[in-house]
Structures are given as C-alpha cells and as structure tokens.
Protein backbone atom coordinates (compact mmCIF):
# COMPACT_ATOMS: atom_id res chain seq x y z
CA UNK A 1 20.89 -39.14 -11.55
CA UNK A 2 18.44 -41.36 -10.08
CA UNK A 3 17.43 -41.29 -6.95
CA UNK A 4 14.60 -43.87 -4.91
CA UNK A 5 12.61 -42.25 -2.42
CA UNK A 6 12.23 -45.22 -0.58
CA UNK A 7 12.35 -43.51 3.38
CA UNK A 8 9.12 -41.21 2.42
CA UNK A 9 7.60 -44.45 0.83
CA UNK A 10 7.90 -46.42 3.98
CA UNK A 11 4.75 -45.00 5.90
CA UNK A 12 2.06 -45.54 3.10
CA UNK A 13 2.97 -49.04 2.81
CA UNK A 14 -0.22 -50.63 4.62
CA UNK A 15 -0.41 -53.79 6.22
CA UNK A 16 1.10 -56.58 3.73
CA UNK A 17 2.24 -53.89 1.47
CA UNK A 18 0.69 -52.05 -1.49
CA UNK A 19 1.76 -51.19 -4.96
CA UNK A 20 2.58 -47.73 -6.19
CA UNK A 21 3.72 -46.28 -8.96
CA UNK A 22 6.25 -42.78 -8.79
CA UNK A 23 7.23 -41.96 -12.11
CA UNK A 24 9.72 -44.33 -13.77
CA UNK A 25 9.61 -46.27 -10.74
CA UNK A 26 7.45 -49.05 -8.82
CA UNK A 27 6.97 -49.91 -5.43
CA UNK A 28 5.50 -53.05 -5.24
CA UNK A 29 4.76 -56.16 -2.83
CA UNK A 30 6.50 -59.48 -3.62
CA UNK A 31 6.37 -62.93 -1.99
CA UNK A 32 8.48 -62.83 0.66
CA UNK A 33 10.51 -66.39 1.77
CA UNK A 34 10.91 -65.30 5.52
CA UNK A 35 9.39 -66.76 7.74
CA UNK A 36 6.45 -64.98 9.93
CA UNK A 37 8.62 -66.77 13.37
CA UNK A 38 11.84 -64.44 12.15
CA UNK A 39 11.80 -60.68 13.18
CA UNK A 40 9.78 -58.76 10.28
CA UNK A 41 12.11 -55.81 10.61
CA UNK A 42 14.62 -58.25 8.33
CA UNK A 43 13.09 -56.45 5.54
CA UNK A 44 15.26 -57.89 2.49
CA UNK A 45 16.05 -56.02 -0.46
CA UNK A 46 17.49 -57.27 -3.96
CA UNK A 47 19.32 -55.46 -6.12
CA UNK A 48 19.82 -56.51 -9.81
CA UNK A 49 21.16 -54.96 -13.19
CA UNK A 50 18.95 -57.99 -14.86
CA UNK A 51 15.18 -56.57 -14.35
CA UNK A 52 15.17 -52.77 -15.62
CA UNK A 53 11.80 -51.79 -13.14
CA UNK A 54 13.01 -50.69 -9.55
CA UNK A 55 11.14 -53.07 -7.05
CA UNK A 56 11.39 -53.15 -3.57
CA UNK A 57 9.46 -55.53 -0.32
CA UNK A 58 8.46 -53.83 2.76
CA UNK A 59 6.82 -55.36 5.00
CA UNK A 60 4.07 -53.78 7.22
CA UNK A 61 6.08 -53.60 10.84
CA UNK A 62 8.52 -51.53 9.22
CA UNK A 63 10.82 -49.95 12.09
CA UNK A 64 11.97 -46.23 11.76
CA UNK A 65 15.79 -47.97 11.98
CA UNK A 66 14.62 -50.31 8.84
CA UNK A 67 13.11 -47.09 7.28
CA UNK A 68 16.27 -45.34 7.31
CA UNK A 69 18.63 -48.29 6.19
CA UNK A 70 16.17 -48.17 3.54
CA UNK A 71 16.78 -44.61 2.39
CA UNK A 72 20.23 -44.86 3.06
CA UNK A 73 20.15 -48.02 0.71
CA UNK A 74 18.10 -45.83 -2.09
CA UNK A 75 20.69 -42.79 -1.95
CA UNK A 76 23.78 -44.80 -2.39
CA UNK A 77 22.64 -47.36 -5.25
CA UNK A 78 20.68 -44.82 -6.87
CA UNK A 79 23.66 -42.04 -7.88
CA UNK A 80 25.10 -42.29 -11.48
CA UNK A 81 23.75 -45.28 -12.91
CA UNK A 82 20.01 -46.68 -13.49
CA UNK A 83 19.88 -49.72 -11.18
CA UNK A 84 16.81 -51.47 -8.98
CA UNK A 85 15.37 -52.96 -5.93
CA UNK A 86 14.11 -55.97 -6.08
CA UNK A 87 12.99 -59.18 -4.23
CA UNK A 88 12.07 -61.84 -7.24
CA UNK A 89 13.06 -65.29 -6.01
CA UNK A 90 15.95 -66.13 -8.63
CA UNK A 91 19.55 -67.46 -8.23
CA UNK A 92 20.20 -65.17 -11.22
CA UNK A 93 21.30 -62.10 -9.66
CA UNK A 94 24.21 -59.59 -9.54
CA UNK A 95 23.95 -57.72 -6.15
CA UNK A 96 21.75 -58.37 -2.86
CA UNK A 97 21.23 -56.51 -0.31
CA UNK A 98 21.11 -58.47 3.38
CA UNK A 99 20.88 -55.73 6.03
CA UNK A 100 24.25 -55.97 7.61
CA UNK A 101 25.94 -57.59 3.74
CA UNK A 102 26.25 -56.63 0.80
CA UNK A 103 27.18 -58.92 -1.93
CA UNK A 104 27.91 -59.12 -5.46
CA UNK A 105 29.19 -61.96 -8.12
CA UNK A 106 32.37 -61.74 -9.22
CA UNK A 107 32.82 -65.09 -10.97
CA UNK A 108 31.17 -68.47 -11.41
CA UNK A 109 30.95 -69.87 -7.98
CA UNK A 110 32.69 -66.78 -6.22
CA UNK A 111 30.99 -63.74 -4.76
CA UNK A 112 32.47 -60.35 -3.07
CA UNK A 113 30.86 -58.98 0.05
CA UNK A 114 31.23 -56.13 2.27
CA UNK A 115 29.93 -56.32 5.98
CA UNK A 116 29.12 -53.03 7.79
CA UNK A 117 31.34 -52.39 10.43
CA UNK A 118 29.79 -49.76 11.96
CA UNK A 119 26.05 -51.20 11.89
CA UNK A 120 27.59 -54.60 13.36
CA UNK A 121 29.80 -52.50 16.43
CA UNK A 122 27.93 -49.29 17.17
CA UNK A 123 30.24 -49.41 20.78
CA UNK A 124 33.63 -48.00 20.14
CA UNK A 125 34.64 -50.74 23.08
CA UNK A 126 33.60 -53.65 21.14
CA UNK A 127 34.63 -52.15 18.03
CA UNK A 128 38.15 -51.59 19.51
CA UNK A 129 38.31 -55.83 20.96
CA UNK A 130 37.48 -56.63 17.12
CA UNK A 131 40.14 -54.68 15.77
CA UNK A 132 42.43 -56.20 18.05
CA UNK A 133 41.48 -59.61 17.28
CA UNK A 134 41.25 -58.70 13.44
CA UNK A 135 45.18 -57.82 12.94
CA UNK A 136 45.77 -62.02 14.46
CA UNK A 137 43.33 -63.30 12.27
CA UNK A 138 44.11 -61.36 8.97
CA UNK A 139 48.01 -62.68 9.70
CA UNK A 140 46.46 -66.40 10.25
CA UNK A 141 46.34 -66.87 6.37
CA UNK A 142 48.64 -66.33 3.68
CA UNK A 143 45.35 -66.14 1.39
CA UNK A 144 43.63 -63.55 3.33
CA UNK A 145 45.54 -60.45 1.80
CA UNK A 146 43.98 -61.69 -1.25
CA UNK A 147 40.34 -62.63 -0.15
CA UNK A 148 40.32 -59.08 2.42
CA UNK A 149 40.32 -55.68 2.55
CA UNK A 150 39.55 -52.62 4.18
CA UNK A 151 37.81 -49.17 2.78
CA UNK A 152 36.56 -47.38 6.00
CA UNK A 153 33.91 -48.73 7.76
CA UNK A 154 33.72 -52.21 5.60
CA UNK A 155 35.22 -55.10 5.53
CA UNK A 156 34.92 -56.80 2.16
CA UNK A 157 36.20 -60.23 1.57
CA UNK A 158 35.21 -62.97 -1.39
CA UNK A 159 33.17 -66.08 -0.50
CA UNK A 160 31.75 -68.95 -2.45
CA UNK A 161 28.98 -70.57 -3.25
CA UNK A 162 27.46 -73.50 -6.22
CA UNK A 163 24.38 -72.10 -7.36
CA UNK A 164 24.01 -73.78 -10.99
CA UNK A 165 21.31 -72.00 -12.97
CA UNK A 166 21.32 -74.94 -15.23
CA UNK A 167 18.11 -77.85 -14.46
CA UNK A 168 16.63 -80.81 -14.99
CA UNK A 169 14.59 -83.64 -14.38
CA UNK A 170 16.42 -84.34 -11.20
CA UNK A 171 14.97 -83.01 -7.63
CA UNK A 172 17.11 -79.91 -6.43
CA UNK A 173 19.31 -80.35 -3.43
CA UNK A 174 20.96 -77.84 -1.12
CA UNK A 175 24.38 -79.33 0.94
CA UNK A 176 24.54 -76.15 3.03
CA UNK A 177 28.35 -76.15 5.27
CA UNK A 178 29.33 -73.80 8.07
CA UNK A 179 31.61 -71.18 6.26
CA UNK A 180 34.36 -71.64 3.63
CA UNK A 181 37.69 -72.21 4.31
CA UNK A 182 40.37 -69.28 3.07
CA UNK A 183 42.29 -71.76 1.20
CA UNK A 184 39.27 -73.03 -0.75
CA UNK A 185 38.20 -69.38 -1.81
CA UNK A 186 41.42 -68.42 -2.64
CA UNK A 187 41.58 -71.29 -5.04
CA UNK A 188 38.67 -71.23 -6.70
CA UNK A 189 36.33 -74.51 -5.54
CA UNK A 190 34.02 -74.87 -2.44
CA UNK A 191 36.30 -77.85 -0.69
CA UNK A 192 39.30 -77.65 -2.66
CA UNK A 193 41.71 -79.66 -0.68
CA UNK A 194 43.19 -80.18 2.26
CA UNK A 195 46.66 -81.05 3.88
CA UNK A 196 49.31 -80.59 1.38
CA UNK A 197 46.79 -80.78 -1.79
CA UNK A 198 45.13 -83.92 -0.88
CA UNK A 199 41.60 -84.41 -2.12
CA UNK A 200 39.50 -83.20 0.76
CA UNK A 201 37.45 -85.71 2.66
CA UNK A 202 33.63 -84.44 1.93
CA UNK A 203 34.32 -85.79 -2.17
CA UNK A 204 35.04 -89.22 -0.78
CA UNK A 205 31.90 -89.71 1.47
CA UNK A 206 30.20 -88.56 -1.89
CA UNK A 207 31.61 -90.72 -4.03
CA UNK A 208 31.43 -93.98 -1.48
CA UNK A 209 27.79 -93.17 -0.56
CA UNK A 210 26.49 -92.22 -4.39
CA UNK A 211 25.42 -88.86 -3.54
CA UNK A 212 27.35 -87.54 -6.24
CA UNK A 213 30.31 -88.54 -8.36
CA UNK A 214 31.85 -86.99 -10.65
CA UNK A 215 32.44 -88.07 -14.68
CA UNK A 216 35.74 -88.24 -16.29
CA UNK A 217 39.11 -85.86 -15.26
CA UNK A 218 38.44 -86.57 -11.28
CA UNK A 219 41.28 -88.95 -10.36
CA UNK A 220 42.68 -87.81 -7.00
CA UNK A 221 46.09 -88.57 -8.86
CA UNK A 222 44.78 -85.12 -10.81
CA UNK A 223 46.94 -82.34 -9.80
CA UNK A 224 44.46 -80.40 -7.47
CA UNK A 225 44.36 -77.17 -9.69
CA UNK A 226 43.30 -79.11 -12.99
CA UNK A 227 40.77 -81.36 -10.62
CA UNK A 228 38.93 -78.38 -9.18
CA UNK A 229 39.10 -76.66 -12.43
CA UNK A 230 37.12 -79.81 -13.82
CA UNK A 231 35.44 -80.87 -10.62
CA UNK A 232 33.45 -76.79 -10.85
CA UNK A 233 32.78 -77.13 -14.66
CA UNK A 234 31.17 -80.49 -14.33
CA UNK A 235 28.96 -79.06 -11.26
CA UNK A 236 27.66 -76.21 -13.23
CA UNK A 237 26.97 -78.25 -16.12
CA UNK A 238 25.17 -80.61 -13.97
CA UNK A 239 27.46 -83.46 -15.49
CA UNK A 240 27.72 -85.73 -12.75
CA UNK A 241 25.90 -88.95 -11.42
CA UNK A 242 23.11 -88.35 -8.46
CA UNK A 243 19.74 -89.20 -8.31
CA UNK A 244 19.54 -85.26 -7.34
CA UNK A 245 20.60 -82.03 -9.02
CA UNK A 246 22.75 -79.78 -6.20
CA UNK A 247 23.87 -76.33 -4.83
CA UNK A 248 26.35 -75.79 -2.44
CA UNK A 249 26.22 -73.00 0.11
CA UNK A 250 27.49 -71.45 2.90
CA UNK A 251 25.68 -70.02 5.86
CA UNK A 252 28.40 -68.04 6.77
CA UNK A 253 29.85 -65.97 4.25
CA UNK A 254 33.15 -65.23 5.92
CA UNK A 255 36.01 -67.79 5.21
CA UNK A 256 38.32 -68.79 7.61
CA UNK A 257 41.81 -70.70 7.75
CA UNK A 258 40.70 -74.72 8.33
CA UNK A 259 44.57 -75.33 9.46
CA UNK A 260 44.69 -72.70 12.39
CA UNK A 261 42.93 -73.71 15.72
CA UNK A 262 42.11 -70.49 16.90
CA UNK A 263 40.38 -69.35 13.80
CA UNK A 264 39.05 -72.29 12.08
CA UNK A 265 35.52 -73.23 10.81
CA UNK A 266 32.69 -70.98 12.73
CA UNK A 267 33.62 -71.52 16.01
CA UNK A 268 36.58 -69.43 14.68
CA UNK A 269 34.54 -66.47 13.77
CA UNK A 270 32.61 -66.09 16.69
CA UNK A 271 36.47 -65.81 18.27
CA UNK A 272 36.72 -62.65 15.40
CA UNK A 273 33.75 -61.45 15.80
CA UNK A 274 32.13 -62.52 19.24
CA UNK A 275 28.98 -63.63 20.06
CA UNK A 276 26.47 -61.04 20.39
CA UNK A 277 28.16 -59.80 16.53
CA UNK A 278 28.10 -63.03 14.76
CA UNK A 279 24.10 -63.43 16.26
CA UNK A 280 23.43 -60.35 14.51
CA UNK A 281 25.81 -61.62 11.34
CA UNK A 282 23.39 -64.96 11.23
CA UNK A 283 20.06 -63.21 11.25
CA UNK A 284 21.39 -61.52 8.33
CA UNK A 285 23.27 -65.03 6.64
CA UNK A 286 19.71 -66.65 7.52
CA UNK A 287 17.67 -64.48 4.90
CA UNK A 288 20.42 -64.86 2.42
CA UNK A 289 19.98 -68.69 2.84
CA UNK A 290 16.59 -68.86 2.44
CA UNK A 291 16.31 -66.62 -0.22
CA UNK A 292 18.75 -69.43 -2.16
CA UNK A 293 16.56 -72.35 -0.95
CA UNK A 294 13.37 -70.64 -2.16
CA UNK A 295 14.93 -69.68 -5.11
CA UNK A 296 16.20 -73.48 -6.23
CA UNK A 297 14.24 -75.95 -4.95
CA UNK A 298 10.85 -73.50 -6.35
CA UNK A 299 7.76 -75.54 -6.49
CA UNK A 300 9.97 -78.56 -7.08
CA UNK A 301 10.14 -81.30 -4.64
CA UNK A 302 13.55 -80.79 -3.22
CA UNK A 303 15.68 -81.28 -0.02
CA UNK A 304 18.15 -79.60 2.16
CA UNK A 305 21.43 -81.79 3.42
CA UNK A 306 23.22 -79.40 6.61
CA UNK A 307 26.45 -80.20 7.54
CA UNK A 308 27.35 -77.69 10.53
CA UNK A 309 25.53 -76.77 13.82
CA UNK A 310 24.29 -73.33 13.43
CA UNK A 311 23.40 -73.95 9.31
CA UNK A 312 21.19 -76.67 10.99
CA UNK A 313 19.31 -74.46 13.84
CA UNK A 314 19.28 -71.38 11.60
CA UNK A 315 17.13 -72.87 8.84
CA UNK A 316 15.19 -75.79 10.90
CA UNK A 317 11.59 -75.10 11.48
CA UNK A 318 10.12 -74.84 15.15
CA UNK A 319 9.10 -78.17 15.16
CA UNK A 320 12.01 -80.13 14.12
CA UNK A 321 14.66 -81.65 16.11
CA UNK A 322 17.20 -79.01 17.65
CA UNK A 323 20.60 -80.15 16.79
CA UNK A 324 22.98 -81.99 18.78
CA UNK A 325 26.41 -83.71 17.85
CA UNK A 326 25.00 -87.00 19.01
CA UNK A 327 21.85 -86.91 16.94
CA UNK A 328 24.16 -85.22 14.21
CA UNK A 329 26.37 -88.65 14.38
CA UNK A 330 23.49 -90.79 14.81
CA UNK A 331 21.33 -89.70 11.79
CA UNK A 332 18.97 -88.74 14.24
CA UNK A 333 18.15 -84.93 12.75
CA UNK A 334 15.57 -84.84 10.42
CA UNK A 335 12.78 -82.12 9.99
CA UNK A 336 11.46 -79.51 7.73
CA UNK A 337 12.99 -76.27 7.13
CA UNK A 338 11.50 -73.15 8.52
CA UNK A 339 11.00 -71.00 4.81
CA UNK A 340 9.33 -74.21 3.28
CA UNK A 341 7.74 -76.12 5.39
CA UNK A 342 7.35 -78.92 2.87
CA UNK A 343 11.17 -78.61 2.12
CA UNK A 344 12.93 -82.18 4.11
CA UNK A 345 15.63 -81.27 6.02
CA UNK A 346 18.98 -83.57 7.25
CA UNK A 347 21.27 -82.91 9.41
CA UNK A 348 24.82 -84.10 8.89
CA UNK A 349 28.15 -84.74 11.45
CA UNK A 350 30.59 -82.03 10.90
CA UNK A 351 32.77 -82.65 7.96
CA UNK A 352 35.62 -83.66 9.98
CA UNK A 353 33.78 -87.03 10.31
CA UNK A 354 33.60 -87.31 6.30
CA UNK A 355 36.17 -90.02 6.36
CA UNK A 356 34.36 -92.86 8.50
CA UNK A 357 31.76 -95.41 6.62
CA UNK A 358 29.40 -94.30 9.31
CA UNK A 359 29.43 -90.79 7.62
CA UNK A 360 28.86 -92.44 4.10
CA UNK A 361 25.82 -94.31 5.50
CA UNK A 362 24.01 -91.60 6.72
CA UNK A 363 24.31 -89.57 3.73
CA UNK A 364 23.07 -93.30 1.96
CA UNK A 365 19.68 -92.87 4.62
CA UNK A 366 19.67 -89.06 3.79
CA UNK A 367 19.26 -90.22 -0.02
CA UNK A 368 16.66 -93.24 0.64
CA UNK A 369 14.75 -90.48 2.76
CA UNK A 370 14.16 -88.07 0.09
CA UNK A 371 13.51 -90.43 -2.57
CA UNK A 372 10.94 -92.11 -0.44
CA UNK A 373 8.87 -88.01 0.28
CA UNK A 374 9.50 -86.96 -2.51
CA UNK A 375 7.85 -90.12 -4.66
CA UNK A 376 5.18 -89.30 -1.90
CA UNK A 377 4.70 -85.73 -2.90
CA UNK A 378 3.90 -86.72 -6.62
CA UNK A 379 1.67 -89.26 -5.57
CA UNK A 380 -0.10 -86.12 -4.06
C-alpha cells in the first residue's frame, strides 16, 4: 500500500517550490501553465499511470484548504495500486486532477469525470435548489441515463474532447466551444448532428471557409453513424485538408441537451448549477484548458479559435478585448491568451450563426490572421 504524504510536505515547500526526495517518491517543482493573474491556490495536480515517479506542483501560497485537498488527494489515489502525481505538460494522460474534477479517458475522444458535490455546495440550502433542479434536467435527455450517474457525493458524467497526439509540419490549433451537447457525447463525435441526423452546421462553415475539410467517406448523404465514425478517425489521423493541425475542446465539461430551451448550451448549466457554482466550476474548467493549450501548441507557433462567451473571457489575457456578441459577429475579438501570451487568440459568433457566409468569412480572416503572425514569428 502506498501512501503520499503530500499534507506534511506542504509547509517545506519554499517560495517557487523545492525538490525532495522521500523514499520511492519525489516531490518536485514543474513549470506551471497558470497564469500569475489566476488565484495561486488553483494548485493543479496530474495524475498518470504513464510516468512511474510520483510528482506533484505546489506552489508557494499554498492555503491550509489546498493543503488538505492535497492530502485528501494522496490518501485516496495512493491505496492498492502504485500510481503518481504529476504536472508534465502532455495531452498523453490517463487521469487529472482539477480541484473540483476529476477526469479520466475512457476512449478516443471521450473522457469520464466526476465533480464534487459536496466541495461545489458546502450549504445544505443550495445543495437542496440543485437537487431540485437536477431531477428536470436529468429527465431533459433521453441520453443522460447513459452519460450520468450518481455514487454519493459525485456526479460523474462522460464528456468529449479531440486531442490528437499525432503531429506535423502544420501549426497546432485549438477550436475551443462552450460545452458538449448530450446527444453528441452519447454518440461518439464532438458535433455529431443536429435536427433529425442532419449534418450539424459548424462542418459546413469549415468546409465553405477552408478551415478544415475532410477527405473521402464525408458526404452528408453518409448515414450520420458511419460519417462520425469516419469524420473522428480522419481527425486523429490528422487526414484532412487545413493549413493547421487541430484539437477540439470544451471549456465546460458538462454536456447538455442542445434541443431543450431551459437546459441548453451553458447558459443551461448555470440554470443546473447557478451562478456562484458554475464560477467556481470555471476556475476549475480554466486550468484544465490551459493545461491542453500548453500542452499542444508547446513551443510551436499556434493559435486558439473560441466559439462561446465564457471560453472567450476565461482564457483571454488582461489586455485583450472583453467579449461581446457584437464584436463576436463583427470579427472584432482578437487578442492573446492569458497562459501564453504569444498564443493569438479569435473569438468566434456562437455556433448558432455557423450557417450564414458572414460566419464563413470570419473564420476565412481568423485563418489569414494566423498565417500572417505566425510567418512573423519565424521570421523572429
């Protein structure tokens, strides 16, 4: 049995961090992605059955609350089986650890996380409104007995995400969207359809601005199982025409049904969850984000394409434009993002605007942009 002393660890780490060795086991700093604007008591912690030496970031503002999430982290993962800590910027991982989530891969392009109930609603009044509101929106889906489920104080569901490990020559790209729609997750593809099995809007703005498009087996007359089957292959293997490699992403984790009002998109979870829970829920979505930008654009010149309102303001550096629906439809948001400052950043009009030429164009201007820096950055 293994267990990581992390909580007694917690006060020697000096300012920065240090390294130190216990036994079998390291405690040692790593470069961190967050930002030094972003509360430092987001400590982030990676687990991974890949690396076999137990590492774990700290860093120096370390609150007594973080200290103890910390231990309590260490005495769960470290019963009955050798696993480790870590924070090594990779898309190749099994488990991470986000303060509130927890997540874990389950298959190419899908992931299962569990969100901490009890850390998220410490009031048994706002605990009891979310129940309340949870029994309407589990019933608002007939996917969500599938994607949810309940085991005491969690709530674990499966998300999605299009993190190809794969590379090349191309620059890296991030499309980062709101949250994932139930319907979507349930079938296996970020944006899988819509309607009754129509081809969802977002592939057509692709295709008609030449951000992407895909090779052979993606005629919309393709019954929608074989196309997303093919469309996903063809992503992972990079086999597609761009001028840029891509991942997909969500900012939010949680999926929602895209047909029901109420619950739709984000604006549907903060109707779950409310608004003081799905702040906390972001701050912990943000690291996980820019973990995954870190991670695949590297020390490549790459870009960031953001195609919902709080994806754009959660990853936008202090300096760039805040976002607004007009600037959104105007083509008007452009900036850096806050982890890499040298990383472009777009901001896109909500999907639901994905079928208008004007849509097309901007993601045509979003292209020339990042050609034009990042020919500038190997001129440099």
């Amino acid at each position: 049995m293994i267990t990581l002393m992390l909580g007694k660890l917690c006060g020697v780490l000096g300012k920065g961090g240090v390294v130190l060795g216990r036994g079998d086991y390291t405690i040692e700093r790593v470069a961190s992605p967050i930002s030094p604007t972003m509360s430092q008591s987001h400590e982030v912690a990676k687990r991974s059955r890949v690396l076999s030496t137990p590492l774990v970031w700290l860093s120096q503002s370390s609150s007594q609350t973080t200290q103890r999430k910390f231990w309590n982290i260490g005495m769960r993962i470290g019963k009955g089986r050798r696993t480790c800590l870590t924070f090594v910027e990779s898309v190749i991982y099994r488990e991470l650890i986000y303060m509130l989530i927890t997540t874990r891969d389950l298959d190419l392009g899908l992931q299962e996380c569990s969100l901490d109930l009890t850390e998220l609603y410490p009031e048994t009044k706002r605990r009891h409104i979310f129940e309340e509101k949870w029994r309407n929106f589990f019933a608002s889906g007939p996917e969500h007995g599938s994607l949810f489920r309940r085991s005491g104080n969690l709530l674990i569901y499966r998300t999605e995400s299009l993190v190809p490990i794969k590379v090349d020559s191309r620059p890296p790209v991030v499309l980062l969207f709101g949250n994932p729609a139930s319907q979507s997750v349930q079938a296996g593809m970020c944006f899988a359809f819509e309607g009754l099995q129509k081809e969802h809007r977002i592939w057509g703005a692709f295709r008609r601005s030449g951000l992407l498009k895909f090779h052979a087996n993606d005629s919309v007359d393709v019954p929608a199982p074989d196309r997303n089957r093919n469309r996903k292959r063809s992503f992972f293997d990079l086999q597609y025409d761009s001028d840029f490699r891509f991942a997909i992403a969500m900012f939010f984790s949680v999926p929602s049904p895209a047909s029901i009002q109420r619950w739709a998109g984000v604006a549907g979870l903060n109707a779950l969850f409310g608004t003081t829970a799905l702040s906390k829920i972001a701050s912990s979505e943000r690291e996980r984000v820019d973990a995954l930008i870190s991670a695949y654009i590297g020390d490549n010149r790459g870009g960031v394409i953001v195609f919902q309102r709080d994806a754009y303001e959660g990853i936008r550096s202090s300096d760039t434009t805040p976002y607004s629906i007009k600037g959104a439809r105007n083509g008007l948001l452009q900036g850096k993002c806050e982890v890499k400052h040298d990383v472009p950043l777009a901001g896109m009009p909500p999907t639901r605007f994905a079928h208008g030429q004007r849509f097309s164009e901007h993601l045509v201007r979003c292209c020339d942009r990042f050609k034009t820096e990042f020919a500038h950055l190997a001129l440099n």
